[in-house]
Protein backbone atom coordinates (compact mmCIF):
# COMPACT_ATOMS: atom_id res chain seq x y z
CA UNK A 1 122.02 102.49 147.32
CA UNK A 2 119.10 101.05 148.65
CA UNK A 3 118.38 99.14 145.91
CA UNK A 4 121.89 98.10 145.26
CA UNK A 5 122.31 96.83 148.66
CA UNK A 6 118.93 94.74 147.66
CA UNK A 7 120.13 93.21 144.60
CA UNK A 8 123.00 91.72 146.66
CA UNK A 9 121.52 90.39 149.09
CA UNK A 10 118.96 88.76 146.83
CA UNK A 11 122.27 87.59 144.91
CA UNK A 12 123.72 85.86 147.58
CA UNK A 13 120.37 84.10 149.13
CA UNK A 14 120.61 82.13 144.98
CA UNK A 15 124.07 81.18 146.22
CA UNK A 16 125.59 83.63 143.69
CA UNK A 17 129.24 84.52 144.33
CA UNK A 18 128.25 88.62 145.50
CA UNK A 19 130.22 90.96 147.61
CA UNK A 20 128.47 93.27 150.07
CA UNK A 21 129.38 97.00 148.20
CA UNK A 22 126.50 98.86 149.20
CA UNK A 23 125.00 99.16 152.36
CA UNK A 24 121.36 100.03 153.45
CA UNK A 25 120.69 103.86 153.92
CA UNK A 26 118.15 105.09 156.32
CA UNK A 27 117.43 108.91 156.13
CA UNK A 28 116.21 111.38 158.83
CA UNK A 29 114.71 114.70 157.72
CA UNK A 30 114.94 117.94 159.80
CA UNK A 31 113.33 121.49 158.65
CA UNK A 32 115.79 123.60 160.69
CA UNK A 33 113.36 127.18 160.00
CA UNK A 34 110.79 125.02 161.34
CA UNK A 35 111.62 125.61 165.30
CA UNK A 36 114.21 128.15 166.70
CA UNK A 37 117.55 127.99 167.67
CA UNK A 38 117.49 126.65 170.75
CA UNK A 39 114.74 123.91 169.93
CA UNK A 40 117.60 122.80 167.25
CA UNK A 41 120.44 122.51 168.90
CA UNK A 42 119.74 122.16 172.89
CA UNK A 43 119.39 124.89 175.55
CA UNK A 44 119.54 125.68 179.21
CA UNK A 45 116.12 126.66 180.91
CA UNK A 46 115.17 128.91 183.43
CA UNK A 47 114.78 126.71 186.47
CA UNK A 48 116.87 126.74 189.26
CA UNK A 49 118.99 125.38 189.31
CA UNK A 50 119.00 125.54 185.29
CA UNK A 51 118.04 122.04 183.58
CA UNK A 52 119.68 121.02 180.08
CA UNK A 53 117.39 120.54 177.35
CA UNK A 54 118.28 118.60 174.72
CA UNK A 55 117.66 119.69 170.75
CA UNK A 56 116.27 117.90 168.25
CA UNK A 57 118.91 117.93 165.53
CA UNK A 58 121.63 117.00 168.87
CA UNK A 59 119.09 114.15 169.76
CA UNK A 60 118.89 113.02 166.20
CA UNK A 61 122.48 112.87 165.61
CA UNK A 62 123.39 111.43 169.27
CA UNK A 63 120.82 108.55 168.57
CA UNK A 64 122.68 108.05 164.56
CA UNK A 65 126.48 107.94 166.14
CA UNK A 66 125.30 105.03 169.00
CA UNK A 67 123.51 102.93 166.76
CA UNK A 68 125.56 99.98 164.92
CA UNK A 69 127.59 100.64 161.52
CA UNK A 70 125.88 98.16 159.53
CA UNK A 71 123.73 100.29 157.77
CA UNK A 72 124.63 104.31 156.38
CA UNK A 73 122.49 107.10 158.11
CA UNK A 74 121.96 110.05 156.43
CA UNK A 75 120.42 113.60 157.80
CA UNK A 76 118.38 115.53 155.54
CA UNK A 77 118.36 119.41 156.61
CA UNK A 78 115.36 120.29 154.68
CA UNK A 79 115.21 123.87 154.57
CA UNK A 80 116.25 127.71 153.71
CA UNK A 81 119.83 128.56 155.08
CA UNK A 82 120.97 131.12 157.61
CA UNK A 83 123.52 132.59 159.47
CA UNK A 84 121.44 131.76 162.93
CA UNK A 85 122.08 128.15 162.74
CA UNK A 86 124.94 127.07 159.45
CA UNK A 87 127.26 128.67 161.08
CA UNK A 88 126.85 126.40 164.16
CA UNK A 89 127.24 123.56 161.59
CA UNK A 90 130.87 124.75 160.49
CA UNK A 91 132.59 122.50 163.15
CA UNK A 92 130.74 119.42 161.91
CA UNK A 93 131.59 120.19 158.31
CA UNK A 94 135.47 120.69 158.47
CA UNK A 95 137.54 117.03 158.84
CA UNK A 96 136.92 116.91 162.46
CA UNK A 97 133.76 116.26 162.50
CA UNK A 98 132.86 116.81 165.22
CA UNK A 99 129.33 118.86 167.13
CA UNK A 100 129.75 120.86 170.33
CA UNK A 101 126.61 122.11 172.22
CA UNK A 102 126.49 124.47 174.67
CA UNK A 103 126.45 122.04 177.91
CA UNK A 104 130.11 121.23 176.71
CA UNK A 105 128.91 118.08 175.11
CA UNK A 106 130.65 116.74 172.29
CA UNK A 107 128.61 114.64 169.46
CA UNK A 108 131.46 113.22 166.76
CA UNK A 109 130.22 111.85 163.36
CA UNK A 110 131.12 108.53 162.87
CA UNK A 111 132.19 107.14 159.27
CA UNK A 112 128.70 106.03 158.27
CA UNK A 113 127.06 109.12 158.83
CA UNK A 114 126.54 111.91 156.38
CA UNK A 115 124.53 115.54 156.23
CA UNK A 116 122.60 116.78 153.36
CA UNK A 117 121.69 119.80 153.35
CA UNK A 118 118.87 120.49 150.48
CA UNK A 119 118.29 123.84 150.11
CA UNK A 120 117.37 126.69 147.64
CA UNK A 121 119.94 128.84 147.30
CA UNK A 122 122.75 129.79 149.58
CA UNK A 123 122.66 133.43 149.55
CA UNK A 124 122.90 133.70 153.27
CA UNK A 125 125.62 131.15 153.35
CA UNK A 126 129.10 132.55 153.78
CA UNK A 127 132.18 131.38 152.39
CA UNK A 128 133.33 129.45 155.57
CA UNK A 129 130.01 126.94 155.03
CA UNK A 130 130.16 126.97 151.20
CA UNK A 131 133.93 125.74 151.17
CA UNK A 132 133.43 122.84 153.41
CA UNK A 133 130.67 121.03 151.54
CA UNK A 134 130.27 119.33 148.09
CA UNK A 135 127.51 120.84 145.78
CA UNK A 136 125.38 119.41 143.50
CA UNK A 137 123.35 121.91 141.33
CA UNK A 138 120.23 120.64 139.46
CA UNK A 139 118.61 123.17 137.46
CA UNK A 140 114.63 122.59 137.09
CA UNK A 141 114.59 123.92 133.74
CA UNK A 142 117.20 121.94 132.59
CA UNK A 143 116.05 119.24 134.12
CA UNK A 144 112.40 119.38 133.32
CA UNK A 145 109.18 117.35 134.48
CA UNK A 146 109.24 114.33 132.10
CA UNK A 147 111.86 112.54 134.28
CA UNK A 148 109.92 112.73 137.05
CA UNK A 149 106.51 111.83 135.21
CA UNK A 150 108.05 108.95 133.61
CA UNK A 151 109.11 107.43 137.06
CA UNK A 152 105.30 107.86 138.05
CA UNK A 153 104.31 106.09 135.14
CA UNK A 154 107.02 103.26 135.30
CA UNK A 155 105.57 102.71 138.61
CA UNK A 156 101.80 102.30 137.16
CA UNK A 157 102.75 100.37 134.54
CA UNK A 158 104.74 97.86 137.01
CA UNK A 159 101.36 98.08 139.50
CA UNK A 160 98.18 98.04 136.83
CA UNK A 161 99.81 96.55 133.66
CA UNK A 162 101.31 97.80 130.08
CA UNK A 163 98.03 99.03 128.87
CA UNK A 164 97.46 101.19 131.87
CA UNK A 165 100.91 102.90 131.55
CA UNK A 166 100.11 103.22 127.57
CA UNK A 167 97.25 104.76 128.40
CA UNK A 168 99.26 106.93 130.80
CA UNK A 169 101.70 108.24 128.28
CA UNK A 170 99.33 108.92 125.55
CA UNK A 171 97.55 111.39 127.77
CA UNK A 172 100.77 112.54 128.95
CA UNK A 173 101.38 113.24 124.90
CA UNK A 174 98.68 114.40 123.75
CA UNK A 175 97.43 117.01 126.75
CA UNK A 176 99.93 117.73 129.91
CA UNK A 177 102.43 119.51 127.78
CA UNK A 178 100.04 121.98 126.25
CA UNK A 179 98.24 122.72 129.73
CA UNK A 180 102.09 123.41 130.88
CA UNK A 181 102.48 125.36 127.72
CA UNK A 182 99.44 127.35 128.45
CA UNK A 183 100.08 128.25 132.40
CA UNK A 184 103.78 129.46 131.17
CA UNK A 185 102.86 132.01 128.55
CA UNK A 186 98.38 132.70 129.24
CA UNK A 187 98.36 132.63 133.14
CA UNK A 188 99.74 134.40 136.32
CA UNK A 189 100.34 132.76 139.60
CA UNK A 190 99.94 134.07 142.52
CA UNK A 191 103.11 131.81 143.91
CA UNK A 192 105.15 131.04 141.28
CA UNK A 193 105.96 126.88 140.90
CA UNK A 194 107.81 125.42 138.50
CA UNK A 195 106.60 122.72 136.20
CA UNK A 196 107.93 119.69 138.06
CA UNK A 197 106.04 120.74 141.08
CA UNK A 198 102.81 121.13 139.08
CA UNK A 199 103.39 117.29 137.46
CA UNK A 200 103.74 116.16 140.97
CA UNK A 201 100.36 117.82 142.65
CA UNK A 202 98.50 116.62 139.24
CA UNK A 203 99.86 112.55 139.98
CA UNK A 204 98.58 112.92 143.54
CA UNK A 205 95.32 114.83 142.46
CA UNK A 206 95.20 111.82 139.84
CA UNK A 207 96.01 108.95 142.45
CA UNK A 208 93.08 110.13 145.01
CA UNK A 209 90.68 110.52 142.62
CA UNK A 210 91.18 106.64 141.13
CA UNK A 211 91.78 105.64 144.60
CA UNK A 212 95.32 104.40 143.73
CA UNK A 213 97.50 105.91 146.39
């Protein structure tokens, strides 16, 4: 959407008859595993007399719903799903939208605002959660590492030249399937990753050691 919303705008600065479709999207990412329940949502100390204190995911969506419209804001929940917080979610998911914290405070989602949730696998997700949110299932083996590997290269080949992305693919050819090959059926991991995530930590591995990060 991003680069839709670019290819307008570059549109109409020729003077080219263009219609604004696609707006800008600017994404905020929250691991909700990564801090507890009450660091995610807001809580009440123990002072006296007790002081609110706000969460980060309430902070994060309180600062996305008083912001202007002109540009969508997404929040990424980056993380394994659980009954301790999803559930909390439920509210925010059905049509009205709308967040209530436990100081009586009342965030509602406004129309440019979505939540992702990227996750694993919902096998601690109950019905209630599953029901009020869209899916979209991609399937590593299905989808395989070349897609990804051919973006990486596409993005050499636009930085260094043709020959260096030539150069890129023929190794690609000729070696990084076999090694795959070999790791599947020869080796045993300790933690098991799938082949996408082994293309991506060999690109990085490759872009430090020729110093083109």
């Amino acid at each position: 959407m991003n680069l839709l919303h670019k290819e307008e705008k570059e549109k109409f600065n020729k003077g080219e008859d263009a219609e604004y479709n696609y707006r800008p999207v600017h994404t905020e990412i929250v691991n909700p595993k990564a801090i507890d329940l009450n660091e995610l949502y807001g809580f009440f100390d123990d002072g006296s007399p007790p002081q609110w204190r706000q969460g980060i995911l309430s902070e994060v969506l309180k600062n996305m719903v008083t912001e202007k419209q002109d540009k969508s804001r997404w929040i990424v929940l980056d993380g394994p799903v659980d009954t301790l917080w999803i559930e909390t979610m439920n509210s925010v998911l059905d049509d009205s939208k709308l967040l209530t914290l436990q100081n009586g405070d009342r965030i509602a989602l406004t129309p440019n605002v979505r939540l992702l949730f990227e996750v694993e696998n919902l096998k601690q997700a109950s019905l209630a959660t599953v029901s009020r949110a869209g899916m979209i299932y991609m399937d590593l083996d299905e989808l395989g590492w070349k897609p990804y590997f051919e973006q990486w290269i596409a993005g050499k080949t636009e930085k260094f030249g043709q020959e260096y992305g030539e150069r890129l693919t023929e190794f690609t050819n000729k070696w990084l399937e076999k090694v795959l090959t070999i790791k599947k059926t020869h080796c045993k991991e300790l933690v098991k990753t799938s082949e996408t995530s082994c293309c991506r930590s060999m690109t990085k591995l490759f872009d430090a050691m020729t110093g083109n990060l």
